[in-house]
Protein backbone atom coordinates (compact mmCIF):
# COMPACT_ATOMS: atom_id res chain seq x y z
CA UNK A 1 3.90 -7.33 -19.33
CA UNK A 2 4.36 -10.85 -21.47
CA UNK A 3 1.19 -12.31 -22.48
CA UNK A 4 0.06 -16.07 -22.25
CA UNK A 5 -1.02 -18.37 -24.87
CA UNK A 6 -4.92 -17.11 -24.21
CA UNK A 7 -3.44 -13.72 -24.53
CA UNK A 8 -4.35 -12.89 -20.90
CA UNK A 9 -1.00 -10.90 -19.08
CA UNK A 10 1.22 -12.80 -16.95
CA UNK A 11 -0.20 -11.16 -13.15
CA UNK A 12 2.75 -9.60 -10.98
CA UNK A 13 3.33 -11.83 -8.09
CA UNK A 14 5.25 -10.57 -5.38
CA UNK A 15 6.47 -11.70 -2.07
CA UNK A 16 3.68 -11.98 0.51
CA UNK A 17 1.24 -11.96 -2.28
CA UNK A 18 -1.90 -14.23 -1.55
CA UNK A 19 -2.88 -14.95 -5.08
CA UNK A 20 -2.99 -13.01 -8.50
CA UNK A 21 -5.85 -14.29 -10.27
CA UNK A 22 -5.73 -14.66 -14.40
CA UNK A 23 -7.56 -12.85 -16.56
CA UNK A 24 -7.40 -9.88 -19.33
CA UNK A 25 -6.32 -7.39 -16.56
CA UNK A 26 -2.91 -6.24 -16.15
CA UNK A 27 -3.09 -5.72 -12.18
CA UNK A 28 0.37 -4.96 -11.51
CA UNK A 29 0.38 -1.48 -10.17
CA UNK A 30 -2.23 -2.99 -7.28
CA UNK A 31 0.09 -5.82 -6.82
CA UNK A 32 2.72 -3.44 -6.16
CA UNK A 33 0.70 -0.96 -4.10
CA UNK A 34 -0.04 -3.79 -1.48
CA UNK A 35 3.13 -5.00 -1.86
CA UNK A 36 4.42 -1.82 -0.57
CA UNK A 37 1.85 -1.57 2.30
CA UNK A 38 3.12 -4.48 3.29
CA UNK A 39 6.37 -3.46 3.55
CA UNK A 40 5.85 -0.31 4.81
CA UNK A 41 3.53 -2.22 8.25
CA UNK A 42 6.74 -4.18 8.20
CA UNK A 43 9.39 -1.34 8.81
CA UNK A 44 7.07 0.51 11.28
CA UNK A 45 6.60 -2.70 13.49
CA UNK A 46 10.24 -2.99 13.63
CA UNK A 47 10.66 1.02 14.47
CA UNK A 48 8.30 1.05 16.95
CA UNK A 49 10.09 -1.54 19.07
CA UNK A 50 13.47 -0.43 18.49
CA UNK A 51 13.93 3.15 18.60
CA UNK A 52 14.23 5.35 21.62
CA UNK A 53 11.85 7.18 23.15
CA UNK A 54 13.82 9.85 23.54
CA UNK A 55 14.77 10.31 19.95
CA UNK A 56 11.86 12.41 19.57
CA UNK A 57 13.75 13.80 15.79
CA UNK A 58 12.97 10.31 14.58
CA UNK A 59 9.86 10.17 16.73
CA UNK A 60 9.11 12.95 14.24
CA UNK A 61 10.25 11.27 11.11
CA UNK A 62 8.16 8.06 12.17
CA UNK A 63 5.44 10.89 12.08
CA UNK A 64 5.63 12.23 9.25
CA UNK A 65 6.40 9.00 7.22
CA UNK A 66 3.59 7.50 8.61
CA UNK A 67 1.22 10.41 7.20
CA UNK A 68 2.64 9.39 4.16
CA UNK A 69 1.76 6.13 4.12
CA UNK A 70 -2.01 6.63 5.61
CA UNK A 71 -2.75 9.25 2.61
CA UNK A 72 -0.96 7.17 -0.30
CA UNK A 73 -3.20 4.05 1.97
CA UNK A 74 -6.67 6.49 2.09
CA UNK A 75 -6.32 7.68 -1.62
CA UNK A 76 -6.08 3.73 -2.73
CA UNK A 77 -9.14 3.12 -0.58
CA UNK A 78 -11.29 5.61 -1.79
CA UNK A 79 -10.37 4.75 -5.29
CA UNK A 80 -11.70 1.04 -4.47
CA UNK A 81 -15.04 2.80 -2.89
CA UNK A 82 -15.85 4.92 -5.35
CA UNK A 83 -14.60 3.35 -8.75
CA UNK A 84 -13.48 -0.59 -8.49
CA UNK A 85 -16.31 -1.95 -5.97
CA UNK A 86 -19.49 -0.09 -7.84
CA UNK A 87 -18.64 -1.17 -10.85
CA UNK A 88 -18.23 -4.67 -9.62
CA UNK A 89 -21.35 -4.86 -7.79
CA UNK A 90 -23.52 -4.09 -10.77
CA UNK A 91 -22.17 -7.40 -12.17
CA UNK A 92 -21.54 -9.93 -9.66
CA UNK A 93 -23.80 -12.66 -9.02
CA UNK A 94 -25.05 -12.98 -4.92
CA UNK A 95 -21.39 -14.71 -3.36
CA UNK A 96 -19.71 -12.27 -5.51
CA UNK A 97 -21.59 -9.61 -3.86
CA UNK A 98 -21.06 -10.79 -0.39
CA UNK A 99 -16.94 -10.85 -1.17
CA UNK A 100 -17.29 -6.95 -2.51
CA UNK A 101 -19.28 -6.04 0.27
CA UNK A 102 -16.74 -7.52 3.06
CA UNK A 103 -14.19 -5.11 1.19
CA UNK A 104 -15.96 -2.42 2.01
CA UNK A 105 -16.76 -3.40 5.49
CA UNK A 106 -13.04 -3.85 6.18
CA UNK A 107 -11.88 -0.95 4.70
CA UNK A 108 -14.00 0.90 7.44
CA UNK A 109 -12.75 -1.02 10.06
CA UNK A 110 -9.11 -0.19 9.04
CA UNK A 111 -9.36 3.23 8.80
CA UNK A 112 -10.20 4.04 12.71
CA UNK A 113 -6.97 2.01 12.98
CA UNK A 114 -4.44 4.23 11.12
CA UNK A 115 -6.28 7.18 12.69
CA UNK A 116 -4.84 5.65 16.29
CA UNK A 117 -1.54 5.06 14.92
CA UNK A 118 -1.05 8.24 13.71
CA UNK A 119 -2.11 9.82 17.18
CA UNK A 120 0.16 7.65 18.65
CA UNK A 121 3.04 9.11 17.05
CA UNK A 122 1.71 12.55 17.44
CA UNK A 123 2.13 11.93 21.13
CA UNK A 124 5.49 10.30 20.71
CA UNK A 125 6.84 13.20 18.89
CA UNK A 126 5.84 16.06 22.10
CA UNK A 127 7.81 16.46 25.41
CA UNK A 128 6.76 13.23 27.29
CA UNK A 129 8.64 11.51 30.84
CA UNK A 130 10.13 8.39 29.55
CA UNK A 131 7.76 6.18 31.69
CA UNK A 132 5.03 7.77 30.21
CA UNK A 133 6.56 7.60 27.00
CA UNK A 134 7.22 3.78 27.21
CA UNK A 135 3.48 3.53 27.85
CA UNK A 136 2.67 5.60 25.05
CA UNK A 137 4.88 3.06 22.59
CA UNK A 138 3.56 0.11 24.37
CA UNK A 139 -0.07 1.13 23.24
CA UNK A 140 1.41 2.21 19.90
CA UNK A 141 3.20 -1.37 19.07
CA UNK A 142 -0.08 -2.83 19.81
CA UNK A 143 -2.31 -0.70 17.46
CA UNK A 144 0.50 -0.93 14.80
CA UNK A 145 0.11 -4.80 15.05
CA UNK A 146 -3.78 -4.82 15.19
CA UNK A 147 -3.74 -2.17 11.76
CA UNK A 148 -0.89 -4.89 9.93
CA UNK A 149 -2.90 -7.82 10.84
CA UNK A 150 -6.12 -6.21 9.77
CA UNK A 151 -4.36 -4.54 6.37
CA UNK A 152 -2.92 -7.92 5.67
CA UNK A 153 -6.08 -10.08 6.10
CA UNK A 154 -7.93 -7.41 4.03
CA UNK A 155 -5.16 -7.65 0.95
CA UNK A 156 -5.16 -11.24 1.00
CA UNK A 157 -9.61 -11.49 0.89
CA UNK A 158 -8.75 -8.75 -2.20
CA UNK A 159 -6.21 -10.57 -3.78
CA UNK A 160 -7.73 -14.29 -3.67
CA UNK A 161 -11.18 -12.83 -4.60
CA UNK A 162 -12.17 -9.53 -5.44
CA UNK A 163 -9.45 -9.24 -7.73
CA UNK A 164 -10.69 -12.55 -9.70
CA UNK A 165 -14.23 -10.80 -9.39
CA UNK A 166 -12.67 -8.40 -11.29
CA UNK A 167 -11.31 -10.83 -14.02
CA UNK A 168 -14.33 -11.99 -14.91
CA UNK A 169 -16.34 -8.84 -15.06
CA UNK A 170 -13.98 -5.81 -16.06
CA UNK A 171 -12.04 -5.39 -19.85
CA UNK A 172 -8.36 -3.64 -19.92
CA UNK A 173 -10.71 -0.74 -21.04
CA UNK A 174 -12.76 -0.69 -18.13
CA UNK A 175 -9.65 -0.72 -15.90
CA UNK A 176 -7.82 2.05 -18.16
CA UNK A 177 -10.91 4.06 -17.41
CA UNK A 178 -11.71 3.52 -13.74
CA UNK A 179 -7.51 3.76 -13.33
CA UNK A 180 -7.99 7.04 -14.77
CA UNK A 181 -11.18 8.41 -13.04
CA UNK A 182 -10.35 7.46 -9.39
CA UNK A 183 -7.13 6.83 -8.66
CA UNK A 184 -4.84 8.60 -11.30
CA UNK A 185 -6.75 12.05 -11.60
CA UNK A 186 -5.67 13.80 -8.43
CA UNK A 187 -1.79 12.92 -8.92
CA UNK A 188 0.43 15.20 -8.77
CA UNK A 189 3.65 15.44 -10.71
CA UNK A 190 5.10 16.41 -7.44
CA UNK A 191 3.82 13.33 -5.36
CA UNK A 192 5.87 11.22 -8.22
CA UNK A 193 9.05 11.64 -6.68
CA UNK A 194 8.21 10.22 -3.72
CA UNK A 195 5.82 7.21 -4.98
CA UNK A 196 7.96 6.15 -7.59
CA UNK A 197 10.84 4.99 -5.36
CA UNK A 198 8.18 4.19 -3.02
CA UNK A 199 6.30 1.84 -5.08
CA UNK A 200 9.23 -0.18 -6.68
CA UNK A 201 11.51 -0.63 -2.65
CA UNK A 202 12.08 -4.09 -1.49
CA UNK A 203 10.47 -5.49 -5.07
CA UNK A 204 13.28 -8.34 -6.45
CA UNK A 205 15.69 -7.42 -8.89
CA UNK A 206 13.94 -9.33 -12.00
CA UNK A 207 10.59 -8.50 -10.66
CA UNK A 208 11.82 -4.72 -10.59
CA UNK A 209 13.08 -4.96 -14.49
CA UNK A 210 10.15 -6.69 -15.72
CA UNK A 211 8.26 -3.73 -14.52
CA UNK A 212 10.72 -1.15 -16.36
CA UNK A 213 10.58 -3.37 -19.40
CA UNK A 214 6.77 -3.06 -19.22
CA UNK A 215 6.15 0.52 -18.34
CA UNK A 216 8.77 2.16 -20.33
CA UNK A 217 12.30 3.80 -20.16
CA UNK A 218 11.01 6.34 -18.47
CA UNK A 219 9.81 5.03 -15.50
CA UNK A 220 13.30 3.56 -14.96
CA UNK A 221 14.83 7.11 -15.48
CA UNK A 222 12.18 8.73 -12.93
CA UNK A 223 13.30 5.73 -10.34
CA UNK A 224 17.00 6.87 -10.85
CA UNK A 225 16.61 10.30 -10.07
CA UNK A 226 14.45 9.98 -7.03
CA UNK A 227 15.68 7.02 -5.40
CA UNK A 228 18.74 8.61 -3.41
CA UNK A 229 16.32 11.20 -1.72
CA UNK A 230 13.17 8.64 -1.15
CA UNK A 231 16.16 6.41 0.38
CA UNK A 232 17.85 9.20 2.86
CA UNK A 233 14.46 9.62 4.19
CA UNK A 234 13.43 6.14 4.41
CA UNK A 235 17.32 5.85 6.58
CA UNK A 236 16.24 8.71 8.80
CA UNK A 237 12.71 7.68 10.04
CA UNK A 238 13.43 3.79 10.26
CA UNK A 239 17.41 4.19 11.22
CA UNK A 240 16.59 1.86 14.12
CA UNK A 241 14.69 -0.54 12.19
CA UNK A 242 17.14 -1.97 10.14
């Protein structure tokens, strides 16, 4: 990442990005995680509406991708709770407090939502009459609105202020650290070849190279080699929702 005259980075700003606060933090991997939930509430909306309820094979896909998403979703949360939000809270002043506490507030109000999302498409993927099926995606297009508009309120309060909390309280070590600790120690190399591709889809073309040029050659070769596989499955759960 280039550096600015103060020799803070330049922050990652993607599209539907709230705000990327300055500081001596390179946030970009967050800004790309939320990016990609973003994204990801996107193409589920869309599927939801548009494909059959009698395609329960992609009823299935929808399932499974969705699992996806809530785990890659719970693991970023829980690396917030436990590592990002504590350490924060020993050092804010009383607003900042009240800002870190609402982020912990909504994350427990979005979780019972992707819990209801996911039963939803439990139910889609089973042997259902198509008028009962219709009711079952009617309910599902509704929670899968509620969970994007509550996501999306949630990463713009982070974006606009915990994350310039964060500037003015945490050191690139601290981050490296806390990175690390809570949301880099349980990766697998295995979960790589789906997160990579995952991480980087829908993000511009000179957004998408400034990120090689800052993480290394090897990130780009990683990309290439798992991109055709993350992008068949992407095809066959969302086929509809293109």
């Amino acid at each position: 990442m280039t550096t600015t005259t103060n020799s803070h980075p330049d922050q990652l700003t993607l599209p539907g990005q709230a705000a990327a606060p300055g500081g001596p933090v390179d946030m970009m991997m967050m800004y790309l995680m939320h990016h990609a939930f973003r994204r990801d509430l996107r193409r589920f909306a869309r599927a939801v509406v548009a494909t059959p309820v009698t395609d329960r094979a992609t009823w299935q896909a929808l399932g499974e991708r969705w699992d996806r998403f809530f785990t890659i979703l719970h693991h970023h949360h829980t690396g917030e709770d436990a590592g990002i939000w504590p350490f924060l809270l020993e050092r804010a002043d009383a607003d900042e407090r009240a800002h870190l506490e609402a982020m912990e507030e909504e994350h427990s109000r979005i979780d019972p939502l992707l819990t209801s999302v996911a039963e939803g498409f439990e139910t889609l993927r089973g042997e259902l009459l198509p008028r009962d099926a219709e009711q079952v995606r009617a309910t599902l297009q509704d929670r899968v609105a509620a969970t994007r508009e509550a996501l999306g309120e949630h990463l713009a309060h982070e974006e606009m202020h915990a994350m310039a909390i964060l500037q003015r309280h945490m050191t690139p070590a601290d981050w490296e650290r806390i990175e690390q600790e809570h949301f880099k120690a349980d990766e697998h190399p295995m979960a790589l070849r789906f997160l990579v591709p995952w991480v980087v889809d829908e993000v511009p073309a000179d957004k998408l190279h400034e990120i090689f040029a800052d993480r290394g050659q090897g990130l780009r070769i990683l990309w290439w080699l798992t991109r055709r596989g993350f992008r068949l499955g992407e095809r066959r759960a969302f086929r509809y929702a293109a």
